[in-house]
Protein backbone atom coordinates (compact mmCIF):
# COMPACT_ATOMS: atom_id res chain seq x y z
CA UNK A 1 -7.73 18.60 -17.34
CA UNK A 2 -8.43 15.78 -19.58
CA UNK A 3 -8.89 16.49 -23.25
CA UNK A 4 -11.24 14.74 -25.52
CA UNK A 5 -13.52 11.69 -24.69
CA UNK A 6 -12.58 9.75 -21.83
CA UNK A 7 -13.23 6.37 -22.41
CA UNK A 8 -15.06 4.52 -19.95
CA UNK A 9 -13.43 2.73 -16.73
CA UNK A 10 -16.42 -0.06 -17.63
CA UNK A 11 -14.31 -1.13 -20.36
CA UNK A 12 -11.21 -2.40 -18.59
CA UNK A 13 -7.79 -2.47 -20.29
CA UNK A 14 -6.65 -4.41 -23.45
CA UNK A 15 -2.51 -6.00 -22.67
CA UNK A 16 -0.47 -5.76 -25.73
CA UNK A 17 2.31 -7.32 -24.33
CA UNK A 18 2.31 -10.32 -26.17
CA UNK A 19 0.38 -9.33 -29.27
CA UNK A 20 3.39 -9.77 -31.74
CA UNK A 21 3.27 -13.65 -31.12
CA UNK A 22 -0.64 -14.51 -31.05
CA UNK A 23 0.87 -18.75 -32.51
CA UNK A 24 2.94 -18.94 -30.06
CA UNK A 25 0.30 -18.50 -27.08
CA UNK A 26 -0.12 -22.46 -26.08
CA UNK A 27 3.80 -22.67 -25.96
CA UNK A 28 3.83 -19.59 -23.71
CA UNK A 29 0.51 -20.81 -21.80
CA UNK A 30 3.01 -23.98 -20.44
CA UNK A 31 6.05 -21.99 -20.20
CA UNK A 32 4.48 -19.60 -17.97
CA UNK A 33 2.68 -22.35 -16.32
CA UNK A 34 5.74 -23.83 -15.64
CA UNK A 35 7.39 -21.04 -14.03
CA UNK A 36 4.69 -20.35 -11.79
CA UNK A 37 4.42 -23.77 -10.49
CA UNK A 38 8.39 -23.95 -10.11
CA UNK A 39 7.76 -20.53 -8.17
CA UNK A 40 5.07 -21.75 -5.73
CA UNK A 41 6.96 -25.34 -5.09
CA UNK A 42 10.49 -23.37 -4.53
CA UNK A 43 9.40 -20.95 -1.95
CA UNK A 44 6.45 -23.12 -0.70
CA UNK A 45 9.51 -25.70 -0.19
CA UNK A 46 11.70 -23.15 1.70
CA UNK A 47 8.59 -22.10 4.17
CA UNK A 48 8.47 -25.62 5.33
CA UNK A 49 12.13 -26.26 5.75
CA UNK A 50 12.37 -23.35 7.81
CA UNK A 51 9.61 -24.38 10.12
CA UNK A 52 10.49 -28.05 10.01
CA UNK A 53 13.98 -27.69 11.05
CA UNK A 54 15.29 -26.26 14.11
CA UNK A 55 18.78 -25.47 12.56
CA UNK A 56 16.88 -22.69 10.25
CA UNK A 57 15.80 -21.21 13.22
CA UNK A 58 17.79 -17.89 12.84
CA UNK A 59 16.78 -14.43 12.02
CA UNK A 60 18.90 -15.00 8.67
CA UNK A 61 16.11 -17.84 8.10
CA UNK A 62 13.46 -15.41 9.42
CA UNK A 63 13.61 -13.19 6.79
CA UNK A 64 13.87 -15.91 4.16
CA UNK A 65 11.56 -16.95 5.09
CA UNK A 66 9.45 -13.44 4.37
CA UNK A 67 10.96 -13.41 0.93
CA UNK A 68 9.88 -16.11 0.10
CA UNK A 69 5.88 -15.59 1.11
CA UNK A 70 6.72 -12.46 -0.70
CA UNK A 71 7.46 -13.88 -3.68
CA UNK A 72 4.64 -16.02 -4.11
CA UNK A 73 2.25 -13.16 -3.62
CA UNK A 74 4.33 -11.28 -5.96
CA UNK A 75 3.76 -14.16 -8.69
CA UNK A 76 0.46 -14.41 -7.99
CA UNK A 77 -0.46 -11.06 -8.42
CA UNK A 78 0.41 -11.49 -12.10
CA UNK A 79 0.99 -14.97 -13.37
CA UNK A 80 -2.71 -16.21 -13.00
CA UNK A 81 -3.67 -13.28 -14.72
CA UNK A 82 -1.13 -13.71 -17.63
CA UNK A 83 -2.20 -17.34 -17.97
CA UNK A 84 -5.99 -16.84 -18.43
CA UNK A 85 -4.96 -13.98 -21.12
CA UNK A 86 -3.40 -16.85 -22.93
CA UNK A 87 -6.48 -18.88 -22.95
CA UNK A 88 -9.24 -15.84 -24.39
CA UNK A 89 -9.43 -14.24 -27.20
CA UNK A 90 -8.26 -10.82 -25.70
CA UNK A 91 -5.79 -10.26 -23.04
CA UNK A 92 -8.27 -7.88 -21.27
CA UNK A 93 -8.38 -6.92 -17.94
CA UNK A 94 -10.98 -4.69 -15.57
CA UNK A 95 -10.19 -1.49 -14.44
CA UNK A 96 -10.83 -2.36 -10.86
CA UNK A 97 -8.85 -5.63 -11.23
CA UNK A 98 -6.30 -3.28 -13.06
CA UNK A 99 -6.27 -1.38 -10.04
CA UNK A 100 -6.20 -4.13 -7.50
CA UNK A 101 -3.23 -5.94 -9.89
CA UNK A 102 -1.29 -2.85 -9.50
CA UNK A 103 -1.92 -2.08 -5.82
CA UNK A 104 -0.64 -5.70 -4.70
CA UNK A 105 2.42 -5.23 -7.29
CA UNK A 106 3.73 -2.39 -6.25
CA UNK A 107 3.26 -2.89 -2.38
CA UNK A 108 4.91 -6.90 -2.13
CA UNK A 109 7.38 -4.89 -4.73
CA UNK A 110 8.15 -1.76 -2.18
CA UNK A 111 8.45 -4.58 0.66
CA UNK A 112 11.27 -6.43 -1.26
CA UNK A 113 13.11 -3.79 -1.28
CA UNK A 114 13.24 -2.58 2.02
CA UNK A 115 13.01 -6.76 3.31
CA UNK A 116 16.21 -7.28 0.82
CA UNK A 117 17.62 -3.73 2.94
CA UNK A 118 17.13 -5.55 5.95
CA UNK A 119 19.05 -8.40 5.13
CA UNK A 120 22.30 -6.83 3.94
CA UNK A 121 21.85 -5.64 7.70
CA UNK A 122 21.29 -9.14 9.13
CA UNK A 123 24.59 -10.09 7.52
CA UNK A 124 26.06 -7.03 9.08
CA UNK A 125 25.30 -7.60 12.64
CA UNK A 126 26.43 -11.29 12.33
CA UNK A 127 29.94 -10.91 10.29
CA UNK A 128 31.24 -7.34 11.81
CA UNK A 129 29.42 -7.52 15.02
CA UNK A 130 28.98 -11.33 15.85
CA UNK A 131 29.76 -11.03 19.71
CA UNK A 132 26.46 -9.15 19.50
CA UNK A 133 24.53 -10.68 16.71
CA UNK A 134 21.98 -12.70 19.32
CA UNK A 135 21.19 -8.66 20.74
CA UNK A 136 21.29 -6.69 17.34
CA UNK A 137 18.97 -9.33 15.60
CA UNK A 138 16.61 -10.35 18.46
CA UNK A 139 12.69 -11.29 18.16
CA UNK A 140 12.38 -7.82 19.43
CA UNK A 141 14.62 -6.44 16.54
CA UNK A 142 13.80 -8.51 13.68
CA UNK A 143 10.06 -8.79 13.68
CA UNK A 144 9.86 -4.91 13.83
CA UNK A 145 11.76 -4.82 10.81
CA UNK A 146 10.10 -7.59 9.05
CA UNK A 147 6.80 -5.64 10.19
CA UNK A 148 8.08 -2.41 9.27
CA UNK A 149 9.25 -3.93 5.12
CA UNK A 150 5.50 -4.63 5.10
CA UNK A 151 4.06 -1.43 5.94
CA UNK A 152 6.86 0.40 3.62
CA UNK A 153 5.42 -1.47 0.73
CA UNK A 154 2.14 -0.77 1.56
CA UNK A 155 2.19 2.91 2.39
CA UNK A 156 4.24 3.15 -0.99
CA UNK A 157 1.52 1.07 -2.98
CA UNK A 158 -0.83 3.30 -1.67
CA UNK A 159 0.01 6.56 -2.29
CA UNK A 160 0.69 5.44 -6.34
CA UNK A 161 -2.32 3.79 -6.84
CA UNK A 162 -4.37 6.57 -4.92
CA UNK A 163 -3.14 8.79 -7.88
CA UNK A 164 -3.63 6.30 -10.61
CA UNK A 165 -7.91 6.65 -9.67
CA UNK A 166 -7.64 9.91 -10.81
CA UNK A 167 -5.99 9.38 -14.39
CA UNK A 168 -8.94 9.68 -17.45
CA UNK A 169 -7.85 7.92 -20.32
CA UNK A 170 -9.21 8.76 -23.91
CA UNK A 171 -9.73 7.14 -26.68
CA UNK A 172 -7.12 3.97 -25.72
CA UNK A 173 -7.74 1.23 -23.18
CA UNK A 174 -5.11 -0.65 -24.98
CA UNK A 175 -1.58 -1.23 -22.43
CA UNK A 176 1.36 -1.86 -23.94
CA UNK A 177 2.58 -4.34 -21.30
CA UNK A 178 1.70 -7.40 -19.66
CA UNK A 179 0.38 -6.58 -16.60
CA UNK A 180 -1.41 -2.96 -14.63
CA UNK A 181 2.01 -1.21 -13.64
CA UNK A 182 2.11 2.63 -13.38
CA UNK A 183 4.82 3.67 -15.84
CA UNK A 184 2.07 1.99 -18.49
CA UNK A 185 -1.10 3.51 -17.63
CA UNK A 186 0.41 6.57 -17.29
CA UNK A 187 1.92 6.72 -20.72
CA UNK A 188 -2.05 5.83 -22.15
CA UNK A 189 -3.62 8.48 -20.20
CA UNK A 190 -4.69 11.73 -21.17
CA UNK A 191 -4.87 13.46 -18.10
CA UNK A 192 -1.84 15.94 -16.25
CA UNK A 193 0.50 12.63 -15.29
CA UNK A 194 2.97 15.42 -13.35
CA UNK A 195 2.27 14.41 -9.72
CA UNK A 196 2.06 10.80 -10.82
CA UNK A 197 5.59 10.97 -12.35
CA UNK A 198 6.81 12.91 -9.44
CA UNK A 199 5.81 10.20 -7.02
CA UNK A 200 7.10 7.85 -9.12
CA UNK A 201 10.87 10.13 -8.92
CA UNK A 202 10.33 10.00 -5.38
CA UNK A 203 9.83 6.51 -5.13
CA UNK A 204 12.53 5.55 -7.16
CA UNK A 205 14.72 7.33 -4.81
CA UNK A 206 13.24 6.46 -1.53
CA UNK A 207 11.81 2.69 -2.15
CA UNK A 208 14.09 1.94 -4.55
CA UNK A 209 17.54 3.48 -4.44
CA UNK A 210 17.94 4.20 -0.56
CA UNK A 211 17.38 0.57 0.33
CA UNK A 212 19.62 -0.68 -2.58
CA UNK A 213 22.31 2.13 -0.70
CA UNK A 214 21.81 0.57 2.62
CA UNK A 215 22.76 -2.62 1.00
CA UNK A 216 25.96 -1.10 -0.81
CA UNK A 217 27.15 -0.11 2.97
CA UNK A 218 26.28 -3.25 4.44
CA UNK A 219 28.51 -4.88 2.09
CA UNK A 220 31.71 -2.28 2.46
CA UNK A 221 31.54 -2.93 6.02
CA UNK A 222 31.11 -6.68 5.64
CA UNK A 223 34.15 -6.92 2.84
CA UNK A 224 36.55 -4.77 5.23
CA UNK A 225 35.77 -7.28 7.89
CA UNK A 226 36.26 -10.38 5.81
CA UNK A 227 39.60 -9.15 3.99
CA UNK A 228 41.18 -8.74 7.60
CA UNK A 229 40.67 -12.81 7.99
CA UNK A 230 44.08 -14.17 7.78
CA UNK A 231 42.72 -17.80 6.43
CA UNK A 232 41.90 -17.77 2.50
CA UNK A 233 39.37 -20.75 3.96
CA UNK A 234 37.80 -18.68 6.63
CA UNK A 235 37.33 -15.53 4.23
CA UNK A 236 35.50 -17.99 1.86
CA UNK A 237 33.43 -18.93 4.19
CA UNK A 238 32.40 -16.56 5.84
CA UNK A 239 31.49 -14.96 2.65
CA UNK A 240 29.61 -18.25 1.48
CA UNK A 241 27.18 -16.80 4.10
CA UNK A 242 26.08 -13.86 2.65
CA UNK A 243 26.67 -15.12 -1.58
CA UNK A 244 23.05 -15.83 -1.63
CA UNK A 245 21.98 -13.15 -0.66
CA UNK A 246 24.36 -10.56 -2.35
CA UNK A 247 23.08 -12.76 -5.28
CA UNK A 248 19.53 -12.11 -4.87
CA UNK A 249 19.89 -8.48 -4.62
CA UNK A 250 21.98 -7.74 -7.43
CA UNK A 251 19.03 -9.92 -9.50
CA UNK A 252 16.27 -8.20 -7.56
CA UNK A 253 17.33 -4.41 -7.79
CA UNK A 254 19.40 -4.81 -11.37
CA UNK A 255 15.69 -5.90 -13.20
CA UNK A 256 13.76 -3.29 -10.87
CA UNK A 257 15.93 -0.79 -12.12
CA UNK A 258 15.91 -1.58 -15.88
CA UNK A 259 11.78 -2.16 -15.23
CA UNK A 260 11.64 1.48 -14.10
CA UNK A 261 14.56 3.46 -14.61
CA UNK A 262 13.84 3.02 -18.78
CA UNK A 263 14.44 6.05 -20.82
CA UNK A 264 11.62 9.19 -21.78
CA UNK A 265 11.30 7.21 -25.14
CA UNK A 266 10.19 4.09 -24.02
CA UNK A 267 11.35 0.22 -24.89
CA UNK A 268 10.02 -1.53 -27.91
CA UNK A 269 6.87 -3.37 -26.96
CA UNK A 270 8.99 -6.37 -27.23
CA UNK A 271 11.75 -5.41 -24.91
CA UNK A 272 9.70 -4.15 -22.15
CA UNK A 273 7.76 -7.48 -21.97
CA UNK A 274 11.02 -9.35 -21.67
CA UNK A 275 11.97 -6.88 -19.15
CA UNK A 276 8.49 -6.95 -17.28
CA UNK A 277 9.35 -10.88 -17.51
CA UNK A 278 12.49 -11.40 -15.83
CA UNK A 279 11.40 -8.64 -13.41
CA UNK A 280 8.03 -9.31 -12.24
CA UNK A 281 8.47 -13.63 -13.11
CA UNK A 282 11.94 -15.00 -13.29
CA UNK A 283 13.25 -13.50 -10.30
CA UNK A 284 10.58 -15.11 -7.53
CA UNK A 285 11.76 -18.37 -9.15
CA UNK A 286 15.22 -17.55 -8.85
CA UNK A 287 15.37 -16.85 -4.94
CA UNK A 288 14.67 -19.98 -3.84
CA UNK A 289 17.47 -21.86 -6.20
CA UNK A 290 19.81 -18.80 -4.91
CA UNK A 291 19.46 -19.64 -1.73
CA UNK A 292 19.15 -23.38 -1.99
CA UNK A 293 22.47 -24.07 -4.45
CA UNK A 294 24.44 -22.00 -2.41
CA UNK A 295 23.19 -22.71 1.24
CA UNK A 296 24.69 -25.79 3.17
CA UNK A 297 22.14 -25.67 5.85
CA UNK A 298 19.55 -25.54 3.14
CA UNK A 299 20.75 -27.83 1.59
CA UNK A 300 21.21 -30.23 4.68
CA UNK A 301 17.66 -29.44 5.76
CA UNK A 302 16.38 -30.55 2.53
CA UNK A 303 18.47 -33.97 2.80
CA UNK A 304 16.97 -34.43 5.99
CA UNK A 305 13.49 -33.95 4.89
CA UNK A 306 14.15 -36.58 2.04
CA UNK A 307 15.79 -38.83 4.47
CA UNK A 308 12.74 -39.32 6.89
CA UNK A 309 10.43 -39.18 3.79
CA UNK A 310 12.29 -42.33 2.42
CA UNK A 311 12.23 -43.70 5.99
CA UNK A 312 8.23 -42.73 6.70
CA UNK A 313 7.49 -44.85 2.81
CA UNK A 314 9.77 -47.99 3.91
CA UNK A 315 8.21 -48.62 7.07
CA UNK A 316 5.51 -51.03 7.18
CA UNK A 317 1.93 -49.81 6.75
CA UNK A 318 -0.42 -49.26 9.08
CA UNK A 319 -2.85 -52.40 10.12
């Protein structure tokens, strides 16, 4: 049961999250501005060389390609938000947008997970089982999978924000964060959080940890295989194959744990909206440099691209 006066979902949510610096708002306003549009030109960038080029054609390039739509929906779900914040007077926010913010998190975040899960297994089948790589990763494998990320995130999202409607909050709208997560609105609310925290337990296990698991195993296979290559040149490269990606995922499930793993007491305000940062912000804008520094065929795709760009301007123009 709640206790006292429940203040009313009308009145939306006041962010915190950057309260302690209200000067520094125009420098963050371009910072953050910045990032996003670095974000949405990185992975916007990657789409296209993946559809452009025929050598990207490969169920690794499949799911990079996912990850990468992901992580523009992932930014946009709180950047644009952030950046009007900057511009009013209060950082406010409705309670169905609240909602809505928080359902789209926590599903493109659930679908990373499992997506980043079914990579580690990608690299599997094509370092310890490459003989059958073209059968183990097939159109008929891998768009299950991809399909089957999505619907993890989803059915994940959900369940938590099914169980957020039912919170009352009294006498507080104001979130000490910088977006509608649940670990926030459930430490403002007044009703019986139990279930809530439960699912959120469960989640961490099942979303979060068994995925990140999966990975770990991947991995031991995929290290056994490459320290019985006889060539130091062919170990390193056959690793170079799946750097990126190990990169990504220690980025990806390192921040997601510090985001919600955090202990009973809490950050400081300003810790958790660093960590909310790098979580939630730096790490979509880090995936596509990942896998772009590291990635020859990237890489050579890119070149290409340039190279009939260059060509395309030189030529004479049309009469």
């Amino acid at each position: 049961m709640a206790g006292g006066n429940q203040t009313p979902r009308g009145a939306g949510f006041l962010f915190l999250g950057f309260s302690g610096i209200p000067n520094g708002r125009p420098v963050l306003f371009l910072l953050f501005l910045a990032i996003y549009l670095i974000t949405l030109l990185g992975n916007s960038l990657i789409l296209v060389l993946i559809q452009l080029d025929s050598r990207l054609h490969s169920p690794m390039y499949y799911f990079l390609s996912h990850l990468s739509c992901l992580d523009i929906c992932y930014s946009s779900v709180t950047l644009p938000t952030i950046l009007v914040n900057f511009l009013r007077q209060q950082p406010i926010i409705s309670y169905n947008e609240c909602m809505a913010q928080m359902f789209f998190l926590m599903t493109f975040a659930g679908t990373e997970c499992a997506l980043l899960a079914v990579m580690a297994y990608d690299r599997y089948a094509a370092i310890c089982e490459p003989l059958h790589y073209s059968q183990l990763m097939s159109s008929r494998v891998r768009v299950p999978l991809a399909t089957a990320s999505w619907i993890w995130g989803l059915l994940n999202s959900t369940i938590h924000t099914a169980l957020a409607t039912d919170l009352a909050f009294c006498g507080t709208n104001e979130i000490h964060h910088i977006f509608c997560d649940v670990p926030p609105l459930l430490k403002i609310s007044c009703s019986d959080t139990y279930v809530n925290e439960m699912a959120l337990h469960i989640a961490t296990i099942t979303v979060g940890l068994s995925p990140f698991l999966l990975v770990v195993i991947s991995y031991m296979y995929i290290l056994s295989t490459i320290l019985q290559i006889h060539s130091n040149t062919g170990r390193r490269k056959t690793f170079s194959t799946c750097a990126a990606h190990l990169t990504a995922v220690i980025v990806y499930f390192g921040m997601a744990n510090v985001n919600y793993n955090r202990p009973s007491a809490g950050y400081s305000l300003g810790v958790d909206t660093l960590v909310s940062t790098l979580y939630c912000i730096i790490t979509p804008m880090l995936n596509p440099l990942i896998y772009s520094l590291r990635n020859k065929e990237v890489k050579g795709a890119l070149q290409k691209l340039l190279s009939t760009q260059q060509k395309e301007s030189a030529s004479p123009g049309r009469q």
